[in-house]
Protein backbone atom coordinates (compact mmCIF):
# COMPACT_ATOMS: atom_id res chain seq x y z
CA UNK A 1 8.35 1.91 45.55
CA UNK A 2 8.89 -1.95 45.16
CA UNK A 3 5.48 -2.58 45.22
CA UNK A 4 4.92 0.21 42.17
CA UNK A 5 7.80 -1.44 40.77
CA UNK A 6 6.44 -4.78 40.79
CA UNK A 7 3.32 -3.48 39.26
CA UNK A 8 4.73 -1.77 36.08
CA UNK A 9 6.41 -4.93 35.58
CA UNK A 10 3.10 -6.97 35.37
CA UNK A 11 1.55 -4.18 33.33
CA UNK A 12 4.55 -4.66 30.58
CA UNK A 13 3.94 -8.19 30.83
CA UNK A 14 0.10 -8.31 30.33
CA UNK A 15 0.63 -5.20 27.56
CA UNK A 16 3.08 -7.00 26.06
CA UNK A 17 1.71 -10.64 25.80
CA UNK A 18 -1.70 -8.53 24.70
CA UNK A 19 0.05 -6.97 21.99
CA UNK A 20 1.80 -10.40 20.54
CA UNK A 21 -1.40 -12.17 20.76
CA UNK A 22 -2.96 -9.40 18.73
CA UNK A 23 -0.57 -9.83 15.90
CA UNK A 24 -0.52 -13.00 15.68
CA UNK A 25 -4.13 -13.25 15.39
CA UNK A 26 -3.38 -10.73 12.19
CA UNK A 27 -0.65 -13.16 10.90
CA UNK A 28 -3.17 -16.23 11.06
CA UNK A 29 -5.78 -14.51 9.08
CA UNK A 30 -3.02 -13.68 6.17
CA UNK A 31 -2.39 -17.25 6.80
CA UNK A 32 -5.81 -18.41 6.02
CA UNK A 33 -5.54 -16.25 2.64
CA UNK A 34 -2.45 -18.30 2.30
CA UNK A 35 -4.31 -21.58 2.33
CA UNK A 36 -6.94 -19.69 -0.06
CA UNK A 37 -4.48 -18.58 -2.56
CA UNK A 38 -2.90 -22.37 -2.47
CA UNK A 39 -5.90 -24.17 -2.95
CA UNK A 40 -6.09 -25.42 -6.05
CA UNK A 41 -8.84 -24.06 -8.92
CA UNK A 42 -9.88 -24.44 -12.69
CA UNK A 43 -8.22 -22.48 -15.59
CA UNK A 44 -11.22 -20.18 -16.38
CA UNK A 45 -10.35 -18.88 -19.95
CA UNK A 46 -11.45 -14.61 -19.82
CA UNK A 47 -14.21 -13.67 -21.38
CA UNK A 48 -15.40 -12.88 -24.45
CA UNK A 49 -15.02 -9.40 -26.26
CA UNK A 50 -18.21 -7.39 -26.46
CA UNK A 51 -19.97 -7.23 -30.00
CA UNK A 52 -19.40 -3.65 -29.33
CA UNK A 53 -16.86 -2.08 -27.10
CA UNK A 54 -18.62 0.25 -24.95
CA UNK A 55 -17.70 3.97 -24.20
CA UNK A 56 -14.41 4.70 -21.75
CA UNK A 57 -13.08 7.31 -20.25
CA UNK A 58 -9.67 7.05 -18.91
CA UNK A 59 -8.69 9.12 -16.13
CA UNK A 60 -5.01 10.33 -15.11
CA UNK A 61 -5.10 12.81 -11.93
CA UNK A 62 -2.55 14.84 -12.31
CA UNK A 63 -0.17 16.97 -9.43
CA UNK A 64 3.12 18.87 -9.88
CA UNK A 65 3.88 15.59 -12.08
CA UNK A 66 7.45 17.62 -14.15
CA UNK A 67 9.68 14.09 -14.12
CA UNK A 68 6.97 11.82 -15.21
CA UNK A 69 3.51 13.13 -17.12
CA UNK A 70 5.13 13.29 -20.86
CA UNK A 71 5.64 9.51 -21.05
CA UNK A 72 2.62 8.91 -19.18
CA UNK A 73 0.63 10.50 -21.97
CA UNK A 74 2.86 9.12 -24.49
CA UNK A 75 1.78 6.02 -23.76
CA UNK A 76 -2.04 6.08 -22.82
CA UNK A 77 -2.14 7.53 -26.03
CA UNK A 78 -1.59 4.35 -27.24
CA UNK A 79 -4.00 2.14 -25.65
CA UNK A 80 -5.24 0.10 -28.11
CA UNK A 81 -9.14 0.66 -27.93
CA UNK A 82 -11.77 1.76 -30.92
CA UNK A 83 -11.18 5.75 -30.91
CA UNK A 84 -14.55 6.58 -31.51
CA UNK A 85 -15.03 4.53 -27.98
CA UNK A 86 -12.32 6.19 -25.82
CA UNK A 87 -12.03 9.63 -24.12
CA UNK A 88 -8.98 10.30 -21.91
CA UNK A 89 -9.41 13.20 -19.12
CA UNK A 90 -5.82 15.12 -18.01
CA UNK A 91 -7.38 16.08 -14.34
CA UNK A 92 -4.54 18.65 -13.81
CA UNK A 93 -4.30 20.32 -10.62
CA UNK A 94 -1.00 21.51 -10.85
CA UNK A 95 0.63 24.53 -9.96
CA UNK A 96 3.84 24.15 -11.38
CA UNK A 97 5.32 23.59 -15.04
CA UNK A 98 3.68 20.57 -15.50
CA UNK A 99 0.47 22.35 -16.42
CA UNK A 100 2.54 23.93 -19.88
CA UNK A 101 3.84 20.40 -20.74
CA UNK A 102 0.47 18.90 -20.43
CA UNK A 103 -1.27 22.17 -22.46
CA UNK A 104 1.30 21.16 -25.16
CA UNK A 105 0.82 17.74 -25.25
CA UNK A 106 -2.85 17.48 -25.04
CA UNK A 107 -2.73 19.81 -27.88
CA UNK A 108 -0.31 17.79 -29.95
CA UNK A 109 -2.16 15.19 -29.94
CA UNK A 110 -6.01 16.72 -30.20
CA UNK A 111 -4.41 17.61 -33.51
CA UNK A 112 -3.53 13.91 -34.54
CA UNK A 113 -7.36 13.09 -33.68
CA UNK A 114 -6.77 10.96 -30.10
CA UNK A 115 -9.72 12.44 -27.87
CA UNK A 116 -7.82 13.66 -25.18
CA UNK A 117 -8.84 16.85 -23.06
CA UNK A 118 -7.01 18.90 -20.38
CA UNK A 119 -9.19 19.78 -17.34
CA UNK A 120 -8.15 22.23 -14.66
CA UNK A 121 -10.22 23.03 -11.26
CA UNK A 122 -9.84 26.72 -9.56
CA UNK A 123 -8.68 24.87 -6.71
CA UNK A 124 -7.27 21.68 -5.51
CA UNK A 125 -10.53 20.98 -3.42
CA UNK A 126 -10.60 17.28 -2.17
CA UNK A 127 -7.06 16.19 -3.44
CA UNK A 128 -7.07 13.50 -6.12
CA UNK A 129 -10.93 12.23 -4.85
CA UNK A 130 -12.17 16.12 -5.58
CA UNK A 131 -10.33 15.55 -9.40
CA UNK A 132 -11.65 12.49 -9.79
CA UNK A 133 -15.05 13.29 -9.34
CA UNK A 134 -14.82 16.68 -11.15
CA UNK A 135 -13.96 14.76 -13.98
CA UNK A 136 -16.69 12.14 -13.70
CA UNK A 137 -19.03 14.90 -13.41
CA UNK A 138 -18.62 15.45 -17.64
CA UNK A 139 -17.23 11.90 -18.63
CA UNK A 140 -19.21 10.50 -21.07
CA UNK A 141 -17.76 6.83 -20.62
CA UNK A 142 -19.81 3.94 -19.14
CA UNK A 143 -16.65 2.58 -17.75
CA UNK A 144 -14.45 4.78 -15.87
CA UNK A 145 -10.38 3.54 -15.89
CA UNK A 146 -7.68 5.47 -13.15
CA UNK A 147 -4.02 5.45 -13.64
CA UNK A 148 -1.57 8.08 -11.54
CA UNK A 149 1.10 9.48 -13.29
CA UNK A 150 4.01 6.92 -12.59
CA UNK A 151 2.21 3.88 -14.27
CA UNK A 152 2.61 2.94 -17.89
CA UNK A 153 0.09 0.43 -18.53
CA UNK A 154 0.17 -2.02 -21.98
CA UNK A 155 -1.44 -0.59 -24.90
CA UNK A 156 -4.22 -4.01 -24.41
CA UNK A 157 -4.99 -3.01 -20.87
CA UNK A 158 -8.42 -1.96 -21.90
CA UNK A 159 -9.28 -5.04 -24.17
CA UNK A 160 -7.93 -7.46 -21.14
CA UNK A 161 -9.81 -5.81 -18.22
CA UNK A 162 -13.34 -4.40 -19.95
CA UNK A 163 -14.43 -8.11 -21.07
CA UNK A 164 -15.27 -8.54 -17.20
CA UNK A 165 -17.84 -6.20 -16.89
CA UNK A 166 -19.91 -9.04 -18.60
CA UNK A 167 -20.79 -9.97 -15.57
CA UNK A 168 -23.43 -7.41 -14.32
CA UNK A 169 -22.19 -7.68 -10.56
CA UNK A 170 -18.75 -6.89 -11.00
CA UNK A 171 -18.41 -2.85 -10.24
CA UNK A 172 -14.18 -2.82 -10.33
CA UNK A 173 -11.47 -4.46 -11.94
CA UNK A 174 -8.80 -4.38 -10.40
CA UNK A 175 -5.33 -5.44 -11.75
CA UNK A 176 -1.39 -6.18 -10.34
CA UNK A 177 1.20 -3.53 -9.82
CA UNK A 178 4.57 -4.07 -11.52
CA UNK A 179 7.39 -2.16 -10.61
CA UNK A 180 9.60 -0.26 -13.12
CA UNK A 181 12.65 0.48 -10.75
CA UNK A 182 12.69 -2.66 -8.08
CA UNK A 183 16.43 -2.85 -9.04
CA UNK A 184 17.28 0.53 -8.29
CA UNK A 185 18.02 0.45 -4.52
CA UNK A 186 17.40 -1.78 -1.50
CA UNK A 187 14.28 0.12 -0.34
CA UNK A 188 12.78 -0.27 -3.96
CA UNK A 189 13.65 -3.79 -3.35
CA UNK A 190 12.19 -4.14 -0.06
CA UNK A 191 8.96 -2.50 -1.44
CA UNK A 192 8.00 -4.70 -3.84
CA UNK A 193 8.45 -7.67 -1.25
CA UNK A 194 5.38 -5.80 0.62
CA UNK A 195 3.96 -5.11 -2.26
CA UNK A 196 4.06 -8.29 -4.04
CA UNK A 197 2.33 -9.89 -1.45
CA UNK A 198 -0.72 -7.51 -1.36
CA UNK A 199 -1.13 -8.46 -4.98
CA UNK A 200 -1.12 -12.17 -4.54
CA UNK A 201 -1.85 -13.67 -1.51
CA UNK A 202 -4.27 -11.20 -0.15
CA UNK A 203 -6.09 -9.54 -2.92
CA UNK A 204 -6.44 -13.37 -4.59
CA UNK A 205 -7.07 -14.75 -1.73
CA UNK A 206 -9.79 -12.45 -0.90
CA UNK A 207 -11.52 -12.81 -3.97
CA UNK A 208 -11.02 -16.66 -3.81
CA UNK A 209 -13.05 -16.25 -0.49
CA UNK A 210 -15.55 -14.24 -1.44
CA UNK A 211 -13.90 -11.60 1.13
CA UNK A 212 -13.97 -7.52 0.16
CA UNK A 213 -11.57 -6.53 -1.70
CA UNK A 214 -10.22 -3.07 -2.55
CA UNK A 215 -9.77 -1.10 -5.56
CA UNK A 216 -5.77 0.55 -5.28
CA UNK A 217 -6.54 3.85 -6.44
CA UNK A 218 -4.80 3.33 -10.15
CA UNK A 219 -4.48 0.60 -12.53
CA UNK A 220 -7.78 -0.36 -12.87
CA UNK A 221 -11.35 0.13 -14.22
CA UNK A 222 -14.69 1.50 -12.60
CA UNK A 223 -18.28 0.91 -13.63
CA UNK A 224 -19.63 4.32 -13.42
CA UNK A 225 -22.89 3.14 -12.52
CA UNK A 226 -21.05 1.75 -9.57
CA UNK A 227 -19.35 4.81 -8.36
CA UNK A 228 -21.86 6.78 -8.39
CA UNK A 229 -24.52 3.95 -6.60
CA UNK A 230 -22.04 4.09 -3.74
CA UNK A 231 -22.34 8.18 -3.42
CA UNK A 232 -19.12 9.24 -6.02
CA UNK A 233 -15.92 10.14 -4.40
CA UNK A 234 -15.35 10.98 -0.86
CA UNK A 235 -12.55 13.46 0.15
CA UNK A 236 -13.18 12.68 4.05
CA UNK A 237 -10.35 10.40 4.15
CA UNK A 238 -7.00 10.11 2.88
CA UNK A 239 -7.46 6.55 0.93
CA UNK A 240 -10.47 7.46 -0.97
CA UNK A 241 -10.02 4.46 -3.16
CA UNK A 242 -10.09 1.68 -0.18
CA UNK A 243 -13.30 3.77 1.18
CA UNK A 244 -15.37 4.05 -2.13
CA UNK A 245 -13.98 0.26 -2.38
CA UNK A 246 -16.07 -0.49 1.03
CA UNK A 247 -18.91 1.32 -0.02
CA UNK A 248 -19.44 -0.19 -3.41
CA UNK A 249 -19.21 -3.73 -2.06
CA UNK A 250 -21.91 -3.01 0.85
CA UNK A 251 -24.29 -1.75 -1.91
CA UNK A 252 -23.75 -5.08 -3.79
CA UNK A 253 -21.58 -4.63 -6.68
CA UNK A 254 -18.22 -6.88 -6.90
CA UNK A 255 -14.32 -6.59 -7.13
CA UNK A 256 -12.43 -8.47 -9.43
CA UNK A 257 -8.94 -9.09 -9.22
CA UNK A 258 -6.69 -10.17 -12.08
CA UNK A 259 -3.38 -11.29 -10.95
CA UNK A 260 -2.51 -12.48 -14.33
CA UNK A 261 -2.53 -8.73 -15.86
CA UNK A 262 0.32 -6.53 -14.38
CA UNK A 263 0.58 -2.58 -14.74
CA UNK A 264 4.10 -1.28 -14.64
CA UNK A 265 4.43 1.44 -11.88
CA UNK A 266 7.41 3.38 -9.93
CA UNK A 267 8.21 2.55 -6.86
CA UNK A 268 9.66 5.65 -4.18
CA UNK A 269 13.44 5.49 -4.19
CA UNK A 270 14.53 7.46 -1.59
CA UNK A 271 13.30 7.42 1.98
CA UNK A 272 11.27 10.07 2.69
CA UNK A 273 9.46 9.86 -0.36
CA UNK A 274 8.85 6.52 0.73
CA UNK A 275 7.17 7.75 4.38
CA UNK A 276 5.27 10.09 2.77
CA UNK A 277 3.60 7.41 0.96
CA UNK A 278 3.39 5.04 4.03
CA UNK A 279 1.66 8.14 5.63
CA UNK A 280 -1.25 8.59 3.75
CA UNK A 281 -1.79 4.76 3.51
CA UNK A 282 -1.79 4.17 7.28
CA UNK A 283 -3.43 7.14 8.36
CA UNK A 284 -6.17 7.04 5.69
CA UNK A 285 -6.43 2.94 6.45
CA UNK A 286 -7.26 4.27 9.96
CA UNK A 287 -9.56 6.69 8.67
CA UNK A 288 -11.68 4.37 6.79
CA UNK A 289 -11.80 1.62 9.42
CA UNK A 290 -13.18 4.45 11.43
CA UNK A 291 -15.83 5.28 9.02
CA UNK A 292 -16.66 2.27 7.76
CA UNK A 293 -16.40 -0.78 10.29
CA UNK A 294 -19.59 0.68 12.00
CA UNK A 295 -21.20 0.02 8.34
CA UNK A 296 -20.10 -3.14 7.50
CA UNK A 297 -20.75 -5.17 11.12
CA UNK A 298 -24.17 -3.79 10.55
CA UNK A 299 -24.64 -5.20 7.10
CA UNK A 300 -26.11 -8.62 6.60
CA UNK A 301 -22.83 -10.26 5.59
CA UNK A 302 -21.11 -13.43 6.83
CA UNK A 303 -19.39 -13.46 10.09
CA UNK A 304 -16.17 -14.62 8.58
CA UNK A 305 -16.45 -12.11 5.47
CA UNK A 306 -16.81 -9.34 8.83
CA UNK A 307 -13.62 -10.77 9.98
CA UNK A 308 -11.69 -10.38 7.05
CA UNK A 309 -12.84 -6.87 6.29
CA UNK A 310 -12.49 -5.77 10.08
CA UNK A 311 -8.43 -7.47 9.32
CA UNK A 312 -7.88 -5.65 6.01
CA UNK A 313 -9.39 -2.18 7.34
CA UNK A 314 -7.22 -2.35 10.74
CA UNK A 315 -4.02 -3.79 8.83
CA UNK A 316 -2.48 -0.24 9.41
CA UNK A 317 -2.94 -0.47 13.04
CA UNK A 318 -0.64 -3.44 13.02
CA UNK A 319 2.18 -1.21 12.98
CA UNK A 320 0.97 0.32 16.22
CA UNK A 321 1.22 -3.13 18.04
CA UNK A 322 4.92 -3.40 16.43
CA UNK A 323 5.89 -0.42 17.91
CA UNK A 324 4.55 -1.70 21.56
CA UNK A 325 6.10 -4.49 21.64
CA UNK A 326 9.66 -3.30 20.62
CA UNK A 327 9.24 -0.90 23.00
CA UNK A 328 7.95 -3.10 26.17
CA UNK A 329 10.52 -5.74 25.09
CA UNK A 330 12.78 -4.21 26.93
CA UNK A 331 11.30 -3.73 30.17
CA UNK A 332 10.42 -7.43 29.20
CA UNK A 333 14.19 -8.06 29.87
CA UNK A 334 14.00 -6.82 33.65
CA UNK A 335 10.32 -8.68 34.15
CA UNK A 336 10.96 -12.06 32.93
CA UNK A 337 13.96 -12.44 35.58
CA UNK A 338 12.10 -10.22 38.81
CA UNK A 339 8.82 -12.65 37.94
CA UNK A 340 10.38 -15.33 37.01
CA UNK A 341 8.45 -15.89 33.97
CA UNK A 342 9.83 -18.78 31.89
CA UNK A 343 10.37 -17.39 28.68
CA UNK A 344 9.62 -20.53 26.32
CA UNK A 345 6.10 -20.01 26.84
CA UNK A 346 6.68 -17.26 24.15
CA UNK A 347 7.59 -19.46 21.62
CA UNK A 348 3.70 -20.06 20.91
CA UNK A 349 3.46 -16.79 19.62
CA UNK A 350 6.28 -18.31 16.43
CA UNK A 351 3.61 -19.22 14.81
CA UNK A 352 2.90 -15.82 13.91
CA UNK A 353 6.16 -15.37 12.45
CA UNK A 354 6.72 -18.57 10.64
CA UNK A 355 3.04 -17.41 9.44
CA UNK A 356 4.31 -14.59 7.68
CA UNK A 357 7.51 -16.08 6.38
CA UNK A 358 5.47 -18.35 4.30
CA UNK A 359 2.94 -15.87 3.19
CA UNK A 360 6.03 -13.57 1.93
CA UNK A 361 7.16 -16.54 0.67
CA UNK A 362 4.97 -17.60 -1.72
CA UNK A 363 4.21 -14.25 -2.80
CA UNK A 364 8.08 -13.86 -4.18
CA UNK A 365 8.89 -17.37 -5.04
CA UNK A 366 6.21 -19.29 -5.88
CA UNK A 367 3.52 -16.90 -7.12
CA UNK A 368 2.92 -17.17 -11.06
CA UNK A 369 4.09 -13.53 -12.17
CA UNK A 370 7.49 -14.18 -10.15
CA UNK A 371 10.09 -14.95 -13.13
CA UNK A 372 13.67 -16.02 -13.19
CA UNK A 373 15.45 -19.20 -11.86
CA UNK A 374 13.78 -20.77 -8.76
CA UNK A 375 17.31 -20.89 -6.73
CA UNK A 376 17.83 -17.34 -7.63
CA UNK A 377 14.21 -15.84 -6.14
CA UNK A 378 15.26 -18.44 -2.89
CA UNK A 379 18.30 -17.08 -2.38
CA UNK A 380 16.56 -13.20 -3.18
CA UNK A 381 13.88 -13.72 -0.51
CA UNK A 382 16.73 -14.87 1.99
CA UNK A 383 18.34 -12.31 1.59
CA UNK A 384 16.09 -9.52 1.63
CA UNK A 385 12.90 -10.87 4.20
CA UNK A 386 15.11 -10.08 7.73
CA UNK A 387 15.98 -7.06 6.26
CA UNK A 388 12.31 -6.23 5.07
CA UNK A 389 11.04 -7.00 8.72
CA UNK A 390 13.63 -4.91 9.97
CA UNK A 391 12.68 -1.73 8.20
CA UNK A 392 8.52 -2.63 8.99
CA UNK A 393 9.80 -2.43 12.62
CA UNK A 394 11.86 1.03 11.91
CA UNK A 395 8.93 2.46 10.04
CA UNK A 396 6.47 1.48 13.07
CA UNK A 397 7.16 4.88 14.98
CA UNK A 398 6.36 7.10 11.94
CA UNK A 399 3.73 4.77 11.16
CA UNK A 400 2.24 4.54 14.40
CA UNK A 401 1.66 8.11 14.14
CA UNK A 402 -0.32 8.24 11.35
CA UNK A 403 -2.53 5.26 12.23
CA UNK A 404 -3.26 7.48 15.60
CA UNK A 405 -3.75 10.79 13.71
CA UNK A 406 -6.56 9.03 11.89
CA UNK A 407 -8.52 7.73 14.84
CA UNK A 408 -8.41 10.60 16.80
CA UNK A 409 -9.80 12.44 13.49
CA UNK A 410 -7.01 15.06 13.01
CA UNK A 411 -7.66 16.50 9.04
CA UNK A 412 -4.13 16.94 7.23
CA UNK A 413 -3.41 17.78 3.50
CA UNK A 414 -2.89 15.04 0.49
CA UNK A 415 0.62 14.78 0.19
CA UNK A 416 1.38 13.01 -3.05
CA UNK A 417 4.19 10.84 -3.10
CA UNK A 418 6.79 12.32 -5.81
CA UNK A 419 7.55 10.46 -8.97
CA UNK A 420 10.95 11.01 -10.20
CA UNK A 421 10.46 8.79 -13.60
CA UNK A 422 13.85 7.53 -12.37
CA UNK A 423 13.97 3.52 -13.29
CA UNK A 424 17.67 2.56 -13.53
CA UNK A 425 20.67 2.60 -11.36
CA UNK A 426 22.04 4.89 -13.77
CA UNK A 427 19.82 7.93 -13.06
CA UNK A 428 20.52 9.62 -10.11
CA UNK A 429 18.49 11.44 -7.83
CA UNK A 430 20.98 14.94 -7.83
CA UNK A 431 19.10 16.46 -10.87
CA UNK A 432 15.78 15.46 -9.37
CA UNK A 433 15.09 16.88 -5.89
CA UNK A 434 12.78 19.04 -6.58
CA UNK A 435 9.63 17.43 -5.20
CA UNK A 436 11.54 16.03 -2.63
CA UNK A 437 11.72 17.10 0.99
CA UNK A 438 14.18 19.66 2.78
CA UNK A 439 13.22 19.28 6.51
CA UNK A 440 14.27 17.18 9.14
CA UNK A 441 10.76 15.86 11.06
CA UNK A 442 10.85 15.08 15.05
CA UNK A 443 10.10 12.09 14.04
CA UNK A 444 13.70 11.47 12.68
CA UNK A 445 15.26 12.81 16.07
CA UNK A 446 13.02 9.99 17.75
CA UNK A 447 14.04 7.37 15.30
CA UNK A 448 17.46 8.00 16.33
CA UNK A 449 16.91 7.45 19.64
CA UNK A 450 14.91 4.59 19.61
CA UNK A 451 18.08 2.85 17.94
CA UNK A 452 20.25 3.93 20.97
CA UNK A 453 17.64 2.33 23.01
CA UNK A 454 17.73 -0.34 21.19
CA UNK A 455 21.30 -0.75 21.02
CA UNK A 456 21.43 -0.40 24.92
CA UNK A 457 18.96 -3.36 25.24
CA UNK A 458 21.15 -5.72 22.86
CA UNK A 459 24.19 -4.94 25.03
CA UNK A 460 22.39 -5.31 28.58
CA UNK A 461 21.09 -8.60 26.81
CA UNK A 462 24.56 -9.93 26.04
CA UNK A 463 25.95 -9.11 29.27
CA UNK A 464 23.32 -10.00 31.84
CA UNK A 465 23.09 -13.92 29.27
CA UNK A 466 19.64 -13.18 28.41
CA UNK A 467 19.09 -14.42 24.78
CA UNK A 468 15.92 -14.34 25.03
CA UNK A 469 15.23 -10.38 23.12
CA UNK A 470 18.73 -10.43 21.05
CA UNK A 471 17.63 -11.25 18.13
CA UNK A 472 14.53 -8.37 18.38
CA UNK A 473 16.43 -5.73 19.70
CA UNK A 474 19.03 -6.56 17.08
CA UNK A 475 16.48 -5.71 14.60
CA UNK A 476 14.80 -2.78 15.76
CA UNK A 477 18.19 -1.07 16.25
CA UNK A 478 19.34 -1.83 12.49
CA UNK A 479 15.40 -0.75 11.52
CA UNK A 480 14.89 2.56 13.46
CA UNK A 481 19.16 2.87 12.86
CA UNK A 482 18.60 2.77 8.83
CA UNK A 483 15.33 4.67 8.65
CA UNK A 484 16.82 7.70 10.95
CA UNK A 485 20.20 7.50 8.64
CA UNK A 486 18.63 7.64 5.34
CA UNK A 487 15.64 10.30 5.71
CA UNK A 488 18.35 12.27 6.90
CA UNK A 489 20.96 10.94 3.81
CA UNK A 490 18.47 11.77 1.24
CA UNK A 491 17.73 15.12 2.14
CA UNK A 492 21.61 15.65 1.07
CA UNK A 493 20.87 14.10 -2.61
């Protein structure tokens, strides 16, 4: 029994130590598009307007959409662009009464002379990829632009973006999410801390590096020639966007990124809207890197562009890591005194961590779109970055899960995060719970426990003097703690 003992404690230690080495070597690569992002580079004024603006056809895939598709088409409506030049496709797959609101709208405004049509499917066969390319199937535009329902983009959206396409290469322009709400709650909050950072550091970064980049799914434009070079829409994973992405950029065509042009968007506001959405983009992240890493260490690209695309693809599977170590850290507790492991060799792996910090940093301080007094966003991001890593870590379980489901190949529905075109503290969520969900998940129950665990580990910490895990056990229990208490909470909205 000792001897078994003994064992499982060098197997947590070599897991463990594994599993901080592996994200560490994920925090130095967003540290290298860090450095990328800093460097400094030339104003390059945008280019040109065409002698003649070529033919576009805007997109909007549409699902069960009651709270937010009216001023969504009240304002693509508006896009400034030469009428003649612009046709806008409703791709409605709804079942509910949003179909009836769009019927009247599109009709409202067929009548004023804006060229917008209402297409429905007989069924909802690939999701939003199997809309998407139903309605490329009879666009007529050259270009093809995507928004989902929750974004409102600026009426010269078009005029800023299709200048770009200039440039023969370029396949996808991509622009920055804004975010309507990010005062309504802490976890709207918290989101655009992530977010902010996707649409800075690494998406700049990777196109100041000449790294693949990916196209978000909304909020940006498509040559069609493009799409369909890379074999049209694929329903075979969940992110459909990130895999066409891939697929365009190993058949040569280019992403570009434009940091300076923002698209207002809607963040989730309550929690389980929120994993629903953290769902699809882990498990599909998996799915992709499962289809496409094969692809793109074959293709005659540069080792250190590989590297960066093999980082992006498996940045899902980072939360799987998370959850290892939080929950080998406290076995860790037991090991480090029985093998008398001196615990400051650890402190190596802080690089990984101070890493980070400065990559969140920059991305909601010091990046250009951030506005407001400079004390102010300090004081923000000190407030809010212990409490972001803290719900990463809670979310790592449910997370984990999904990153898993999509190796091991397990097919599950779309499930379309809800938009509840709620943008201000003073709209509550009471009069809008329709989309929202009812049931309690295992997951939850687990959750919970996990923050007993880790609330057992913090006090067998204190009172054995071993400092060593406090601060990480502290953590996990108010991150698996909050996440259990509010999927629960807002299932009582």
């Amino acid at each position: 029994m000792e001897a078994l003992i003994q064992f499982l404690y060098y197997l947590t230690v070599i897991i463990y130590t594994l599993t901080l080495g592996y994200i560490t070597l994920f925090c130095l690569m967003q540290l290298h598009l860090l450095f990328l992002y800093r460097k400094k580079r030339p104003h390059v004024p945008p280019p040109s307007p065409p002698v003649q603006w070529p033919k576009v056809t805007i997109q909007l895939p549409i699902y069960n959409e009651l709270f937010v598709v009216e001023r969504l088409l009240d304002r693509i409506v508006h896009i400034d662009y030469p009428r003649e030049q612009l046709e806008i496709q409703v791709l409605d797959d709804s079942t509910d009464e949003t179909v009836d609101l769009i019927a009247g709208k599109v009709a409202q405004y067929q009548q004023a002379g804006i060229p917008i049509i209402h297409l429905r499917r007989e069924s909802r066969k690939g999701f939003k990829a199997g809309a998407l390319q139903y309605g490329l199937e009879k666009a007529q535009g050259q270009f093809i632009a995507i928004f989902d329902a929750d974004f409102l983009p600026r009426p010269d959206f078009l005029k800023r973006t299709i200048p770009y396409f200039n440039n023969p290469k370029i396949g996808v322009v991509q622009t920055r999410w804004e975010h309507l709400n990010e005062t309504y709650s802490l976890i709207t909050r918290l989101q655009a801390l992530q977010l902010n950072v996707h649409f800075s550091i690494e998406q700049t970064g990777r196109r100041l590096g000449n790294y693949l980049l990916q196209f978000n799914g909304t909020a940006g434009v498509w040559r069609r020639q493009a799409i369909e070079d890379a074999g049209g829409w694929q329903s075979d994973t969940l992110t459909e966007d990130l895999d066409l992405s891939i697929r365009a950029q190993l058949r040569g065509w280019k992403i570009h990124y434009l940091e300076e042009i923002g698209a207002p968007a809607e963040l989730p506001v309550e929690m389980n809207s929120l994993k629903s959405q953290q769902y699809r983009w882990m498990k599909g992240g998996a799915e992709t890197a499962k289809k496409m890493l094969p692809q793109i260490w074959r293709a005659p690209l540069p080792l250190l562009k590989k590297l960066h695309a093999t980082g992006h693809l498996l940045a899902s599977s980072i939360f799987v890591f998370v959850f290892l170590i939080g929950v080998c850290s406290v076995p860790m507790l037991f090991a480090i005194n029985e093998l008398s492991i001196n615990a400051n060799w650890y402190t190596f792996f802080l690089i990984g961590w101070l890493s980070i910090v400065a990559v969140y940093y920059v991305g909601n301080v010091q990046a250009e779109f951030q506005k407001g007094p400079y004390l102010k966003r300090v004081l923000k991001f000190i407030a809010l970055f212990p409490l972001f890593l803290s719900l990463s870590m809670g979310l790592s379980l449910h997370n984990t899960i999904a990153v898993l489901q999509g190796y091991w190949g397990k097919r599950t529905p779309f499930v379309r995060t809800p938009k509840l075109g709620i943008r201000s503290v003073s709209e509550s969520l009471r009069n809008r719970t329709r989309y929202l969900q009812w049931r309690i998940s295992w997951l939850t129950f687990f959750e919970g426990l996990l923050a007993l665990y880790f609330l057992g580990a913090l006090i067998v910490g204190i009172v054995q003097h071993q400092t060593t895990f406090i601060l990480l056990h502290f953590m996990l229990l108010v991150g698996y703690g909050s996440i259990c208490y509010l999927t629960i909470r807002h299932l009582k909205v």
